[in-house]
Structure formats: structure tokens, C-alpha cells
Protein backbone atom coordinates (compact mmCIF):
# COMPACT_ATOMS: atom_id res chain seq x y z
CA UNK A 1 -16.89 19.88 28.86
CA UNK A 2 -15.33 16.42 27.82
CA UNK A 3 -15.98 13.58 29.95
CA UNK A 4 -13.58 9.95 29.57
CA UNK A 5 -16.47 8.07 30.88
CA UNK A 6 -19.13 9.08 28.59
CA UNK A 7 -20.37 6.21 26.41
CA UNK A 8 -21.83 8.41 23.94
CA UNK A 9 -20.01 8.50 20.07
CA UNK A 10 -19.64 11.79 19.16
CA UNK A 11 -17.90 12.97 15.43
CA UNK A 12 -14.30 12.51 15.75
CA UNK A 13 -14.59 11.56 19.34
CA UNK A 14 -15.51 8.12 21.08
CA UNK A 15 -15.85 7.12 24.84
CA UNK A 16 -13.07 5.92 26.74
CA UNK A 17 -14.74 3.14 27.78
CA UNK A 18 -14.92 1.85 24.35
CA UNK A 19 -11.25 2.29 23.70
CA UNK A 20 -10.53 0.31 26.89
CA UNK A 21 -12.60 -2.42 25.53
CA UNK A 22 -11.56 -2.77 22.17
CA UNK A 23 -7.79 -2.86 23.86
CA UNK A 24 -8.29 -5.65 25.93
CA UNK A 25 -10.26 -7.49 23.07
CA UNK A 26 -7.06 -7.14 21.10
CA UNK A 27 -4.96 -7.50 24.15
CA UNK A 28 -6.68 -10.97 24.92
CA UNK A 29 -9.18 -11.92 21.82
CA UNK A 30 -12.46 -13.28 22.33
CA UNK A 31 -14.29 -12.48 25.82
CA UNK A 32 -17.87 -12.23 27.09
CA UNK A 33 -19.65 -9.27 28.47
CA UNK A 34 -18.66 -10.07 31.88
CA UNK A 35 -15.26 -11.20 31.52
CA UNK A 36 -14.57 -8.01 29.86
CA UNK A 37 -16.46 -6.37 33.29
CA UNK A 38 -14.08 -8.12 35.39
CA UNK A 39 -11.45 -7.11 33.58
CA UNK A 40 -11.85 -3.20 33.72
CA UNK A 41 -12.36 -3.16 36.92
CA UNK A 42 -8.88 -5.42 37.74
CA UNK A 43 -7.16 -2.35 35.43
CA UNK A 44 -8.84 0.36 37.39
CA UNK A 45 -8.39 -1.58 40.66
CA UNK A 46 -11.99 -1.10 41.05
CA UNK A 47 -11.76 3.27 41.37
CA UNK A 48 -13.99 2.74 38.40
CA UNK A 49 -17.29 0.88 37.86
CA UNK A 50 -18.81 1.29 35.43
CA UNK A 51 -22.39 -0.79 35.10
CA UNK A 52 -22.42 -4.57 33.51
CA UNK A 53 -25.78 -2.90 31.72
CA UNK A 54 -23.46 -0.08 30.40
CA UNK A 55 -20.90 -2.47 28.87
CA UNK A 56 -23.83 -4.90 27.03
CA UNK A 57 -25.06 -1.62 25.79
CA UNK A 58 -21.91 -0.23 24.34
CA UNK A 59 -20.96 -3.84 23.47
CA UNK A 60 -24.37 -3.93 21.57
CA UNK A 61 -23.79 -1.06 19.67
CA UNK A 62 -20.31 -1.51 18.67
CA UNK A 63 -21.46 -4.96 17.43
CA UNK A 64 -24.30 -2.91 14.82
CA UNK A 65 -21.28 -0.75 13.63
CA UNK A 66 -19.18 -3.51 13.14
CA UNK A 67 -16.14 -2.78 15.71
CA UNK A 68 -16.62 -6.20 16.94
CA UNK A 69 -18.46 -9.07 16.48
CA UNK A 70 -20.53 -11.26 18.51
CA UNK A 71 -20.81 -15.11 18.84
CA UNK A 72 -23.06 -16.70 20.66
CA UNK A 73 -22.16 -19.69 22.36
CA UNK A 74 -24.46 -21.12 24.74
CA UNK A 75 -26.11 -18.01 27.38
CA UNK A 76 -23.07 -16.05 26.68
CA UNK A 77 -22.37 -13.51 24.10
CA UNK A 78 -18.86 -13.48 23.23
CA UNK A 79 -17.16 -10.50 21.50
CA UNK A 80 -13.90 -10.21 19.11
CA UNK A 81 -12.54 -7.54 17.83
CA UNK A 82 -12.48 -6.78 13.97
CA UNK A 83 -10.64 -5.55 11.32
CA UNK A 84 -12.83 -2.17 11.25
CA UNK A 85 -12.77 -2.33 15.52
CA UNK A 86 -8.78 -2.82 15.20
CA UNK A 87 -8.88 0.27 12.52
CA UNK A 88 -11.03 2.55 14.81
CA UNK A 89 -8.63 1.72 17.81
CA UNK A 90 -5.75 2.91 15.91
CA UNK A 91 -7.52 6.16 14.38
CA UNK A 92 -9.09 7.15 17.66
CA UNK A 93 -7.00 5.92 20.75
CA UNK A 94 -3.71 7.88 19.60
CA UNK A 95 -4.60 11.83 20.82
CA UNK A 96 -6.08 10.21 24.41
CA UNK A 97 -2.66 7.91 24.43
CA UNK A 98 -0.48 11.25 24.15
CA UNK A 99 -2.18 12.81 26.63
CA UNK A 100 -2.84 10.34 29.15
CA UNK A 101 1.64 9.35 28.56
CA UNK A 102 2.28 13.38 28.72
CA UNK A 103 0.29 13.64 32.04
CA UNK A 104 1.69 9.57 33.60
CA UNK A 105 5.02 10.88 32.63
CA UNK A 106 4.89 14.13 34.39
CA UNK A 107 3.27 12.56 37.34
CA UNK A 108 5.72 9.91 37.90
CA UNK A 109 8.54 12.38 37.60
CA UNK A 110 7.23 13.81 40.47
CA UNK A 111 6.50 10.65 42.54
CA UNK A 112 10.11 9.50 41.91
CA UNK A 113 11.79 12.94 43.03
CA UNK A 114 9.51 13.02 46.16
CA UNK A 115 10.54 10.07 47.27
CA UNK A 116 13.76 9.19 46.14
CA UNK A 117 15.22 9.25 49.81
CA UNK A 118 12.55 6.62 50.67
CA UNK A 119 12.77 3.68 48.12
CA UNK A 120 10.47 2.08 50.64
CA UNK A 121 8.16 4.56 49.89
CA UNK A 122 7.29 3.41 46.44
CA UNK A 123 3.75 0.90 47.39
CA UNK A 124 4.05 -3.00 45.86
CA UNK A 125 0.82 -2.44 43.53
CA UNK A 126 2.64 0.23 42.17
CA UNK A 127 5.99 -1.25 41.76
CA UNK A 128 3.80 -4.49 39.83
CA UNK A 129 2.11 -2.09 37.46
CA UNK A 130 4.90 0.26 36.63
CA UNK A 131 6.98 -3.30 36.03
CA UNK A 132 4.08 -4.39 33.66
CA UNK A 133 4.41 -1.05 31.64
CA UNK A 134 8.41 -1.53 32.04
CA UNK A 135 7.80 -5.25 30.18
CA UNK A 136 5.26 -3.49 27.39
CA UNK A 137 7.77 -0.56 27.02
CA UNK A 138 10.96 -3.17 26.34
CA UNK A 139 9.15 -5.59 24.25
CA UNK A 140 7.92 -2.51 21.84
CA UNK A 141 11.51 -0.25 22.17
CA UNK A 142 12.04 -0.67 18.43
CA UNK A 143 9.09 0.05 17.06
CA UNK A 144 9.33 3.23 19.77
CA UNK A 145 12.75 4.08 18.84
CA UNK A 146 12.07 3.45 14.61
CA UNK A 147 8.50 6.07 14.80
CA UNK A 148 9.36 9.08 13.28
């Protein structure tokens, strides 16, 4: 059985949790441990939670393998992303990107032909994130349209 929320690094496999936070490191550059915390759970409107010990731990380790790197400043630990981190993004996040598209696709479909005699139907937080994803979707519609 395959877990998303596992934080162990398997061969040819890594923890979701890890991809998350090496996105919004690239997504937003340098952050600390708890800023990154506050962060995942505003993206998972809090449905998931995972510890402030598990991140530092994870954080930790991806600092000894060189997927980021970490500057202290002060109490806080501060983590970028690097060149290797950016690398093992790319390699590892496309197969859980396809999937996770494949299934929002389907699932939206769905949504929309359910309630396409209710437009009122369709909640605000939804309507802001599907916008966001609209916005990411149009900024990047070359580089969509140009992939093989």
C-alpha cells in the first residue's frame, strides 16, 4: 500500500509532503520551518496537519541530502531550495502531477455537470481556488500547448 503522507524516501519514490514543500520553496523562496507549516495547512485548508516536528524533521533531512539549504538567521532556520532540490522536484513530482490532474479533472467534470442548473451551487472557496489554478493555467498555456 502507498501512502501520500508518508515522510519516508523510498527508491524512486518520495513523500508527498516533501514535494509540497520543495513547491512552495520554489513557489515563494526562502521560508522558515513554520512559515512553511502555515502555509500547508492554508493549501489544505487545514483537512491536513501534519506535525511542526514532522516538517523540521523532513526539513532536516532534506537539508543533509542537499534538496535545500538552511540559513540560520537569528532562532530561525530558514530553508531555500537548490539546484539538486529544484532537480528532484522535476524528476519526482511529474507521475503524482498526472495523476492527481487525471483524477481533479475527472472530478470537476462531474461537479460542473451536477450542478450546472445551480450556478449558485458552486461554494466561494471553490470558485477562489479554481480561479487561482485558472491564473496558473493561462500564465503557463504556451509552455502547455508547445510540450510534446
Amino acid at each position: 500500500m502507498i501512502t501520500l503522507v508518508s515522510t519516508r524516501v523510498c527508491q524512486n519514490r518520495c513523500s508527498f509532503l516533501e514535494l509540497l514543500i520543495l513547491a512552495i520553496l520554489i513557489n515563494e523562496g526562502e521560508l522558515h520551518g513554520y512559515a512553511l507549516y502555515k502555509r500547508i495547512l492554508d493549501i489544505t485548508q487545514m483537512h491536513w496537519r501534519p506535525s511542526i516536528g514532522t516538517i523540521y524533521r523532513l526539513l532536516n533531512d532534506m537539508a543533509k541530502r542537499g534538496l535545500v539549504l538552511k540559513n540560520t538567521k537569528g532562532r530561525r532556520h530558514e530553508y531555500k531550495v537548490t539546484c539538486k532540490g529544484m532537480k528532484y522536484f522535476i524528476e519526482n513530482s511529474r507521475i503524482p502531477l498526472t495523476r492527481m490532474t487525471g483524477m481533479l479533472a475527472t472530478a470537476l467534470e462531474a461537479y460542473f455537470r451536477t450542478i450546472k442548473d445551480k450556478p449558485d451551487a458552486l461554494p466561494e472557496d471553490l470558485k477562489e481556488r479554481l480561479r487561482a489554478l485558472t491564473g496558473i493555467l493561462d500564465l503557463h498555456s504556451k509552455t502547455i500547448e508547445s510540450s510534446g
